[in-house]
Protein backbone atom coordinates (compact mmCIF):
# COMPACT_ATOMS: atom_id res chain seq x y z
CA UNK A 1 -21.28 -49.46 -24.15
CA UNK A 2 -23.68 -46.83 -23.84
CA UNK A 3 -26.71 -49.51 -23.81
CA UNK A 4 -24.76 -51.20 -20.80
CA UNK A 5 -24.65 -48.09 -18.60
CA UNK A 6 -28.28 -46.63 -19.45
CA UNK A 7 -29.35 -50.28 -18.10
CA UNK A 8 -28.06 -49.12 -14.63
CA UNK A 9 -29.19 -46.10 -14.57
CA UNK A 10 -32.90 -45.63 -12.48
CA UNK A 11 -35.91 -44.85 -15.20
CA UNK A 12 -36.89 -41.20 -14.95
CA UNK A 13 -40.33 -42.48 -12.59
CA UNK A 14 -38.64 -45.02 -10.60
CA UNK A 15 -37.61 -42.59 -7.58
CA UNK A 16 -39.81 -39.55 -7.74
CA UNK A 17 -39.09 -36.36 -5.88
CA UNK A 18 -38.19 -32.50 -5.66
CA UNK A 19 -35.55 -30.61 -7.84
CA UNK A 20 -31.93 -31.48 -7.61
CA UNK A 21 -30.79 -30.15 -4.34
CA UNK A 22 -28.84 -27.61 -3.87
CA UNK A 23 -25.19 -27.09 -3.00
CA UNK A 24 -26.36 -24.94 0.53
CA UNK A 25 -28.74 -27.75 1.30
CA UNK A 26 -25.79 -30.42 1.03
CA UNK A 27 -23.66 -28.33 2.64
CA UNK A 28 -26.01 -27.93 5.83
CA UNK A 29 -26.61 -31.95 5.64
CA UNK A 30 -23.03 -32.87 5.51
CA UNK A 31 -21.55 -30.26 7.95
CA UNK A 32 -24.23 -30.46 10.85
CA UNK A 33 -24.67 -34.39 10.75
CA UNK A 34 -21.01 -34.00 11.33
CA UNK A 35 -20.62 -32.28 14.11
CA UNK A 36 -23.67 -33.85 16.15
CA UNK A 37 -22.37 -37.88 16.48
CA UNK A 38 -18.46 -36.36 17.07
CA UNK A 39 -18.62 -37.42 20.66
CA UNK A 40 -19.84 -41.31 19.76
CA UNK A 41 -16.80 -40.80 16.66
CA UNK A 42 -14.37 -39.94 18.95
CA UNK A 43 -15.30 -42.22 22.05
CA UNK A 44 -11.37 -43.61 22.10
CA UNK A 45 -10.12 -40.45 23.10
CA UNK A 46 -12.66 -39.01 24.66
CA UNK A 47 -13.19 -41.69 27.09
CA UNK A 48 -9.19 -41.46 28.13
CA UNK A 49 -9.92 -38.09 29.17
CA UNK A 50 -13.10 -38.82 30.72
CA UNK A 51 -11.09 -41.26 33.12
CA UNK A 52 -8.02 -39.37 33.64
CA UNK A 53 -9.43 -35.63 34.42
CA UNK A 54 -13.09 -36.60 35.38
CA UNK A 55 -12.19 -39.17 37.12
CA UNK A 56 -14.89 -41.63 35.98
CA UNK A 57 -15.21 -45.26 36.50
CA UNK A 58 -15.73 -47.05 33.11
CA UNK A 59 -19.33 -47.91 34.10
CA UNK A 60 -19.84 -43.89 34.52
CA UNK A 61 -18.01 -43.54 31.18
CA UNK A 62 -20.71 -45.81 30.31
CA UNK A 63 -23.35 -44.42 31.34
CA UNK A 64 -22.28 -40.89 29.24
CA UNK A 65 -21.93 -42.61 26.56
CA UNK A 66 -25.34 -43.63 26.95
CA UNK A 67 -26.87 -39.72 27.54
CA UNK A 68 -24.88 -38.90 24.95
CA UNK A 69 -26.32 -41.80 22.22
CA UNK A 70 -29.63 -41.74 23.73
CA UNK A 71 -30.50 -38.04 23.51
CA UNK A 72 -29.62 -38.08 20.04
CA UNK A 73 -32.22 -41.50 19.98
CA UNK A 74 -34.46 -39.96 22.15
CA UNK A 75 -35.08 -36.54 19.79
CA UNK A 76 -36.93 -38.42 17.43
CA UNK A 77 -39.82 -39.48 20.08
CA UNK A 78 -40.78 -35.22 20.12
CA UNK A 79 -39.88 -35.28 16.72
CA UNK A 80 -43.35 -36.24 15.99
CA UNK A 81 -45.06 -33.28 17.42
CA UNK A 82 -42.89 -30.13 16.48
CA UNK A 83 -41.97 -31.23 13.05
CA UNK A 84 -45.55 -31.12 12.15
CA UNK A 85 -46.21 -27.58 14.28
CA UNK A 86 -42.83 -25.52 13.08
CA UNK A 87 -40.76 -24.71 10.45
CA UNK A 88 -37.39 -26.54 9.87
CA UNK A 89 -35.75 -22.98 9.68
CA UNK A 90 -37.33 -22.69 13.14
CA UNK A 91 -36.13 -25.66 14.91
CA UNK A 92 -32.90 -25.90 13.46
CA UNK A 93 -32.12 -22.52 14.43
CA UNK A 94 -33.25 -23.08 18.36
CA UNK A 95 -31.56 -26.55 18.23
CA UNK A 96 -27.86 -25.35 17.14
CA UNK A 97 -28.38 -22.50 19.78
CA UNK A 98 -29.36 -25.04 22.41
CA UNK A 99 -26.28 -26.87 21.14
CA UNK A 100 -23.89 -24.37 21.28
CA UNK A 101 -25.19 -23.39 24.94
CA UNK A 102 -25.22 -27.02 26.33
CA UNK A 103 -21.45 -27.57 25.13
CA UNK A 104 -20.20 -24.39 27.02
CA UNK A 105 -22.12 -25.08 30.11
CA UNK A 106 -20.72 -28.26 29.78
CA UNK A 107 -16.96 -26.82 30.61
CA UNK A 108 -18.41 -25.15 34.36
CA UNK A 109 -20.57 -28.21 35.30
CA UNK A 110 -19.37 -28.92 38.58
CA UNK A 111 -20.86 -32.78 39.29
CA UNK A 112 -21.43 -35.95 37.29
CA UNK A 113 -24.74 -35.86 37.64
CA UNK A 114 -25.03 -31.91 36.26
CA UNK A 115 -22.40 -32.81 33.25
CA UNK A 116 -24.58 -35.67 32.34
CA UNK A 117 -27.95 -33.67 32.17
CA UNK A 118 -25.99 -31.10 30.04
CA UNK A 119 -25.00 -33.94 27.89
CA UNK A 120 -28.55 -35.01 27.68
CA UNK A 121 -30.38 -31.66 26.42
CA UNK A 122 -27.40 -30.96 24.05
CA UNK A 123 -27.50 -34.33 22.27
CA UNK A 124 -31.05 -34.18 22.28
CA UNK A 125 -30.61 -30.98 20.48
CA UNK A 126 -28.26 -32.32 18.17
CA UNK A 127 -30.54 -35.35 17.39
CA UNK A 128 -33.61 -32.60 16.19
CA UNK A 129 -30.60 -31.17 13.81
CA UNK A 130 -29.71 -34.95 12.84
CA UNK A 131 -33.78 -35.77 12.24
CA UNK A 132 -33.65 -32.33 9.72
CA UNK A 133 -30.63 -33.71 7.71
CA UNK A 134 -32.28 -37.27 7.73
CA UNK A 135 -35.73 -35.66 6.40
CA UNK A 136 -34.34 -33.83 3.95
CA UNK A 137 -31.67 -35.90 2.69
CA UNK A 138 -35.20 -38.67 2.34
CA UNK A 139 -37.18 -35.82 0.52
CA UNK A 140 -34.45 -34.88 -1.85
CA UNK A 141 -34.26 -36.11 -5.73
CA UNK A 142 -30.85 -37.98 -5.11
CA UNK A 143 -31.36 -39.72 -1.80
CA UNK A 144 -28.39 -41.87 -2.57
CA UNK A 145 -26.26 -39.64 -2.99
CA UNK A 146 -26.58 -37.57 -0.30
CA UNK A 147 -27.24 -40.15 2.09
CA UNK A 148 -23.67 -40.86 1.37
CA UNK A 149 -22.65 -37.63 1.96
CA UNK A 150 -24.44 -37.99 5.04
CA UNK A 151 -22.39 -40.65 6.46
CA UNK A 152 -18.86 -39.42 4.75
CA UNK A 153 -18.96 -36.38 6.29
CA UNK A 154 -19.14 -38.21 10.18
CA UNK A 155 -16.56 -40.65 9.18
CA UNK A 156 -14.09 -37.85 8.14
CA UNK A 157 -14.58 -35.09 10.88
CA UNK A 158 -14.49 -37.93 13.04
CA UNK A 159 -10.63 -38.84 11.73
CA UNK A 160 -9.50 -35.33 11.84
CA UNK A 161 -10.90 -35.60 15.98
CA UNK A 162 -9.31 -39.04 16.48
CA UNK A 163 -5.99 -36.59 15.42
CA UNK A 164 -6.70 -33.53 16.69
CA UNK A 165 -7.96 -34.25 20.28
CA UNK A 166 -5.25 -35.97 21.91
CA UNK A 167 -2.94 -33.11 21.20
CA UNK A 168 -5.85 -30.16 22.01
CA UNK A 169 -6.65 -32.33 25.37
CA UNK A 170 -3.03 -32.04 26.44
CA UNK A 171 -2.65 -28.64 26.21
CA UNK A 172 -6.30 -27.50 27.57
CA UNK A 173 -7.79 -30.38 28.64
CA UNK A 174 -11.66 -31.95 28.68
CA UNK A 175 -12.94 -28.42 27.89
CA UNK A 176 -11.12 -28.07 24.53
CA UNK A 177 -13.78 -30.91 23.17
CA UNK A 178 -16.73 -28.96 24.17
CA UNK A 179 -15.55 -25.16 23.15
CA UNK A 180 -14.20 -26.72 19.80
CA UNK A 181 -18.02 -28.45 19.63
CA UNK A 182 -19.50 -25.32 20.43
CA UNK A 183 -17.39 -23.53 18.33
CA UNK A 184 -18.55 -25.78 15.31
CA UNK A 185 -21.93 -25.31 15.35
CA UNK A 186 -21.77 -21.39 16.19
CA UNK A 187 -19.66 -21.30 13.18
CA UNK A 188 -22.28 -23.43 11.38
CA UNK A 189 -24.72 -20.91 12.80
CA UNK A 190 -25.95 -19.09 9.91
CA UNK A 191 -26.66 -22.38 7.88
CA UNK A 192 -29.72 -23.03 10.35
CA UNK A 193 -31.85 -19.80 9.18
CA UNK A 194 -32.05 -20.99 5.88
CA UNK A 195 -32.21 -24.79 6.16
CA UNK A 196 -35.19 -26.34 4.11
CA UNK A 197 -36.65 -29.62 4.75
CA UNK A 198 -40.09 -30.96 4.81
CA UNK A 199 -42.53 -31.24 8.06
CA UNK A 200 -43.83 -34.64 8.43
CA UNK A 201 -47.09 -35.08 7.73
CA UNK A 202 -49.94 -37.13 9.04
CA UNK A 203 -50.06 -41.06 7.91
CA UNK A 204 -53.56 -41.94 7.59
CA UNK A 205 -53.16 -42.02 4.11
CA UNK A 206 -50.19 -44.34 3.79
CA UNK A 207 -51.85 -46.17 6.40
CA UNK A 208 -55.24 -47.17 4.00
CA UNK A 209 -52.37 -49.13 1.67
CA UNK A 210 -49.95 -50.61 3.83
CA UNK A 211 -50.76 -49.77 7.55
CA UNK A 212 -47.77 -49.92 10.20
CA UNK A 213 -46.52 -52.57 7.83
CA UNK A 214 -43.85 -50.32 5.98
CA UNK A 215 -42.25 -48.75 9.11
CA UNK A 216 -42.28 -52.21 10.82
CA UNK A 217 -40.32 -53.80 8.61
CA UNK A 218 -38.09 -50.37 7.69
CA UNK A 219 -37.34 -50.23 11.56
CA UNK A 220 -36.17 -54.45 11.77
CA UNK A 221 -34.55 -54.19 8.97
CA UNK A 222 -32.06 -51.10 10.27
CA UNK A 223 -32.07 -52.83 13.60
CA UNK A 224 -30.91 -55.99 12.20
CA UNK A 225 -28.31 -54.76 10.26
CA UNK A 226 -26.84 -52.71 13.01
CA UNK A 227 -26.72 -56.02 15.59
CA UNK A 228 -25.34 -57.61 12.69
CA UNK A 229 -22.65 -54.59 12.77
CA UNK A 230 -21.98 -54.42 16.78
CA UNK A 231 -20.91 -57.78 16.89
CA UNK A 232 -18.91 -57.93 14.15
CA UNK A 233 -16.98 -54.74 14.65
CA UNK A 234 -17.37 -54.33 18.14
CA UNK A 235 -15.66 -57.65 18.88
CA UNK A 236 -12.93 -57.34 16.02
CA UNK A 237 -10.32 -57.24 17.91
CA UNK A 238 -11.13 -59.85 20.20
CA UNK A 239 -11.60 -62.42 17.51
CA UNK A 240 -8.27 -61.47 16.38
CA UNK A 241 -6.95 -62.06 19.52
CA UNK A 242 -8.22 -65.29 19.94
CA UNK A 243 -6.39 -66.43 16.58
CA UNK A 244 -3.09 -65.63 18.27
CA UNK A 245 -2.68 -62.51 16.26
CA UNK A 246 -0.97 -59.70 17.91
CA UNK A 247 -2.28 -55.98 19.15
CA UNK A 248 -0.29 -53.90 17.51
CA UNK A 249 -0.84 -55.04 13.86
CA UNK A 250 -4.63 -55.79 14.68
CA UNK A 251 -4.40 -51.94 15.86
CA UNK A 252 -3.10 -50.79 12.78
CA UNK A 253 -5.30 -52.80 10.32
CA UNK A 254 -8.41 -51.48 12.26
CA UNK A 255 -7.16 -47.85 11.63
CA UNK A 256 -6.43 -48.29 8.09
CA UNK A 257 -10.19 -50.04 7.53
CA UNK A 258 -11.89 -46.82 9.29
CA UNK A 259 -10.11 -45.10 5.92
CA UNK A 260 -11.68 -47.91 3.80
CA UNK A 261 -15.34 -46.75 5.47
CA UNK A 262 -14.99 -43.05 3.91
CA UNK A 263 -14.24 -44.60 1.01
CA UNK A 264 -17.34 -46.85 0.76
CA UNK A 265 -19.36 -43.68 1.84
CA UNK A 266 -17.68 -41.76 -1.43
CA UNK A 267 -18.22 -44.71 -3.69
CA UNK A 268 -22.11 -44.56 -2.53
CA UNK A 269 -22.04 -41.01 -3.06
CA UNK A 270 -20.34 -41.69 -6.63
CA UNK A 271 -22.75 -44.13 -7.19
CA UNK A 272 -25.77 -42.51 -6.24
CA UNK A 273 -28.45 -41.83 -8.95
CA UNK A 274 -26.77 -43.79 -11.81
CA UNK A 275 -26.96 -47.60 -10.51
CA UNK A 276 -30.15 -49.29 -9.76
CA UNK A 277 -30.10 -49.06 -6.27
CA UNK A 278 -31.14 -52.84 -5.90
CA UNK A 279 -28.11 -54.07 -7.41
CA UNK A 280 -25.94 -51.63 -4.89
CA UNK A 281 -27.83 -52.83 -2.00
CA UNK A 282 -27.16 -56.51 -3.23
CA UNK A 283 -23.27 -55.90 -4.04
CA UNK A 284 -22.93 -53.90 -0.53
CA UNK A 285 -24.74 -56.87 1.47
CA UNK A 286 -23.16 -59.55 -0.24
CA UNK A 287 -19.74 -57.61 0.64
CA UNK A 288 -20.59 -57.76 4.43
CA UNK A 289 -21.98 -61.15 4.60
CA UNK A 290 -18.93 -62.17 2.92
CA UNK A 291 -16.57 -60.37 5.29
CA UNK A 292 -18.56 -61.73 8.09
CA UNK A 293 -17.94 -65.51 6.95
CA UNK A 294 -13.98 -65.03 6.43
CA UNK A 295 -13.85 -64.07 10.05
CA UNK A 296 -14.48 -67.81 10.89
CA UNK A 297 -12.10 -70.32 11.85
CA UNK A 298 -8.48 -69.72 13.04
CA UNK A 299 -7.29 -66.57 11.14
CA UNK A 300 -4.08 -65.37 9.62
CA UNK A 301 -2.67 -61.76 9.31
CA UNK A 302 -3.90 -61.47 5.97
CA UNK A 303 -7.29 -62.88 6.23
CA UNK A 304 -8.25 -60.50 9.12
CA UNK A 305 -7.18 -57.27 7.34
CA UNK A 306 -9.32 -58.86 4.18
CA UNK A 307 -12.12 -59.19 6.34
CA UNK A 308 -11.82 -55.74 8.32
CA UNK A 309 -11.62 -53.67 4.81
CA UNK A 310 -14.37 -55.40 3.04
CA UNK A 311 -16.72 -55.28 6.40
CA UNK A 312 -15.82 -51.70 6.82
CA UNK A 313 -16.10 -50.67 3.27
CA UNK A 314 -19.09 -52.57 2.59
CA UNK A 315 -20.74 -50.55 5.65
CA UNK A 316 -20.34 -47.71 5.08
CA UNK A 317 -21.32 -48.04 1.08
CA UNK A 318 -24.32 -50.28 2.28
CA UNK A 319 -26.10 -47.58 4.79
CA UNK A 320 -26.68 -44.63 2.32
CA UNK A 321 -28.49 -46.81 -0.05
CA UNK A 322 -30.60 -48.77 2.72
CA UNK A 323 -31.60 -45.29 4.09
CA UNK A 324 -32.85 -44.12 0.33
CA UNK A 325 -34.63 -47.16 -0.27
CA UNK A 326 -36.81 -46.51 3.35
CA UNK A 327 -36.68 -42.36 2.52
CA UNK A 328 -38.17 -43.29 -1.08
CA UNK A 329 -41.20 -45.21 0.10
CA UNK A 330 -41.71 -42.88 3.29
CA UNK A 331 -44.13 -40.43 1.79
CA UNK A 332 -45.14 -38.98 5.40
CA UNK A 333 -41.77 -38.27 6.28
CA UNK A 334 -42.55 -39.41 9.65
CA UNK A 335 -40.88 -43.34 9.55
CA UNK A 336 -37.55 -41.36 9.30
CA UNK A 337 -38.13 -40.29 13.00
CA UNK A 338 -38.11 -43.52 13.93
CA UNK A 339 -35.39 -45.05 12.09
CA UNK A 340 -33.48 -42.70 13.79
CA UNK A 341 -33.79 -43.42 16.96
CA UNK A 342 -33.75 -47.35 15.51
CA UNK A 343 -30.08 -46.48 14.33
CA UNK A 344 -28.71 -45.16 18.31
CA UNK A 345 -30.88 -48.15 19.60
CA UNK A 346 -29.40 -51.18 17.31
CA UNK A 347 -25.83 -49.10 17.92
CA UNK A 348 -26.29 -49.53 21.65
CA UNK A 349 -27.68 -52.89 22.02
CA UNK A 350 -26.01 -54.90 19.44
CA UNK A 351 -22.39 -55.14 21.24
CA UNK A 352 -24.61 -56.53 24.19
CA UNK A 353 -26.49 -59.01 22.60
CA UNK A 354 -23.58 -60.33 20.59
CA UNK A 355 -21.41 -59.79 23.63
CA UNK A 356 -23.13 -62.38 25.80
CA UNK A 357 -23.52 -64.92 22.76
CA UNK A 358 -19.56 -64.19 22.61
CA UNK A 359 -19.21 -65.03 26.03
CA UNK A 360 -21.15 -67.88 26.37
CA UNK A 361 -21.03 -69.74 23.24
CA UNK A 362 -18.08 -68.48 21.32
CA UNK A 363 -16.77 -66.74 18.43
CA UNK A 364 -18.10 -69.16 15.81
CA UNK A 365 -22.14 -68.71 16.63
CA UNK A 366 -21.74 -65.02 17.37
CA UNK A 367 -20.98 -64.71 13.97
CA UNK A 368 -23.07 -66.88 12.77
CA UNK A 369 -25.52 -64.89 14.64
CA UNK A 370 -24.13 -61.46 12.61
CA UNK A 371 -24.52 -63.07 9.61
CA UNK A 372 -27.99 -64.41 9.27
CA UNK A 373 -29.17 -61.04 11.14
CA UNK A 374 -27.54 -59.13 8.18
CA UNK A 375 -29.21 -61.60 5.75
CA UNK A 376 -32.49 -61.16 7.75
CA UNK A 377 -31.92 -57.30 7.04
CA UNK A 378 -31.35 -57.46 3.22
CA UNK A 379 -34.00 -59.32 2.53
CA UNK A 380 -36.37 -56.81 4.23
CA UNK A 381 -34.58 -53.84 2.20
CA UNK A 382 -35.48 -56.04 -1.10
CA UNK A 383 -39.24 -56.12 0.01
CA UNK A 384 -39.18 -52.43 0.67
CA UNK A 385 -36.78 -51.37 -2.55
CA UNK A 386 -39.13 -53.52 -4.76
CA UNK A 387 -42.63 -51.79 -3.53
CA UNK A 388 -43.91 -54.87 -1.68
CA UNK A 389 -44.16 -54.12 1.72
CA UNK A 390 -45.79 -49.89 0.89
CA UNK A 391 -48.15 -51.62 -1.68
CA UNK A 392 -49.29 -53.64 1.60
CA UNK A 393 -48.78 -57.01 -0.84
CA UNK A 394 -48.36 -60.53 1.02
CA UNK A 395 -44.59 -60.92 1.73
CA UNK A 396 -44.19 -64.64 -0.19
């Protein structure tokens, strides 16, 4: 038995790195790349609101969606200059304070266009706090495992909103999201004068072995899963739709599957540092493709909730493991920049591109689509788990 479980467990060289981290550092990971994405976790509700006391059109509510996604996309392209000129203590301690002031002068902007510039600086402040929690969740010994802390963390503060909100926004309105953001992070204040991660350093010499090879492929490989993701998820409902299968039900299923993500995020966490991380990556990929295929062809009651547990669970288990195997073979530190703004870019563009193949070809190739791009991606994560693509070998 023992001989059985030592042959998953990583040998002591195969993921090199600093001490065990601490339980401050994970508590600084987990709690501010919570409270950063809570306006893209709570987009339901928030969007209601958005319409009813803002009176926005849906394209408007559109368009602060995308200020709100892309300033947490855009932080990484700066990224590249301060991490390498200031301490992390430094910049996450301006960045929550730029936070906290950009969701309180968010409750007195008086125009769209003010409230939408407000949104913009904040989430790009949030997205420099994101970038820290990404580049030191990369650098730690147990990347796994806090990478799933990572995402569990979102997934849960982002169920207690779905909750909470509704009932806060009835009895103060579109400014209770912003002072209970802002009240967050100035809670989560003191956390930013101590946070450690490291600056990213220059690339020249990962660049001698495998060039722009490594973040090339890192960067298709997150983009392809999460285009593989938007139009699966994003268009769940309307494939169950077009099987005859009512709202309410499909409603209910999709609720209970968002319960099934925090528990892939938990497994991953569970799992993190004791099995081979290839053979996770394989079992979490093979779990999505799978779910992927069983949303073909005319569905039933029961195959759809099959499908939206294992695609949800498999996600969520997949991502903490696909961002370790990138973190362990990013020795700069600086390709984690990038695959952040990847992740807000393959979020936003994936429901479009599998949108139109929706629209104009049908449910069948969309997914057909989703599934090869998700194939596409683990193949790239095998090349980049095994040492391939940093050792700058021929991809065969």
């Amino acid at each position: 038995m023992s001989t059985a479980i030592d042959s998953l467990l990583p040998p002591p060289s195969a993921d090199t790195g600093p001490a065990p981290e601490s339980r401050g550092m994970v508590a600084r990971i987990v709690i501010f790349s919570a409270i950063v994405p809570l306006a893209l976790l709570v987009a339901p509700v928030l969007t209601t609101q958005l319409i009813a006391e803002r009176g926005l059109t849906p394209a408007n509510v559109g368009n602060y969606f995308l200020f709100e996604l892309g300033g947490i996309s855009l932080a990484s392209l700066p990224a590249l200059w301060w991490m390498r000129r200031f301490t992390s203590r430094k910049i996450a301690t301006v960045a929550a304070a730029v936070f906290v002031a950009g969701n309180l002068l968010s409750t007195v902007a008086p125009g769209i266009a003010l409230l939408f510039a407000t949104r913009l600086v904040t989430a790009m402040a949030g997205g420099a706090l994101m970038l820290l929690c990404l580049n030191a969740a990369g650098a730690s010994a147990n990347r796994d495992r806090l990478f799933g802390w990572w995402i569990a963390g979102q997934l849960v503060l982002g169920a207690i909103g779905l909750s909470l909100l509704p009932r806060l926004f009835a009895g103060f309105g579109l400014n209770a999201f912003y002072l209970l953001m802002a009240a967050m992070m100035a809670t989560a204040f003191p956390l930013a004068f101590r946070f450690d991660a490291p600056t990213i350093e220059p690339t020249h010499g990962d660049g001698r072995r495998g060039g722009l090879l490594l973040p090339a492929v890192a960067m298709i490989a997150v983009l392809a899963f999460y285009i593989g993701l938007g139009g699966s998820w994003a268009f769940m409902s309307v494939i169950a739709a077009r099987s005859g299968l009512k709202p309410l039900p499909v409603a209910d299923t999709i609720a209970i599957a968002s319960l099934l993500g925090i528990a892939g995020a938990l497994l991953a966490t569970f799992l993190g540092g004791r099995a081979k991380r290839w053979m996770a990556l394989s079992a979490g990929y093979a779990l999505l493709f799978g779910a992927v295929l069983m949303l073909l062809g005319r569905l039933d009651m029961t195959a759809f909730a099959g499908a939206a547990y294992a695609f949800k669970f498999s996600w969520t288990f997949t991502l903490p493991f696909i961002l370790a195997a990138i973190a362990a073979r990013d020795t700069s530190g600086g390709i984690m920049a990038w695959i952040n703004m990847v992740i807000g870019f393959g979020t936003s563009i994936g429901p479009v591109i599998t949108g139109r193949i929706l629209g104009s070809a049908g449910a069948g190739v969309m997914l057909a689509f989703c599934a090869a791009m998700i194939a596409a991606s683990f193949v790239l994560l095998l090349l980049i788990e095994s040492g391939a693509v940093t050792r700058g070998k021929n991809m065969r």
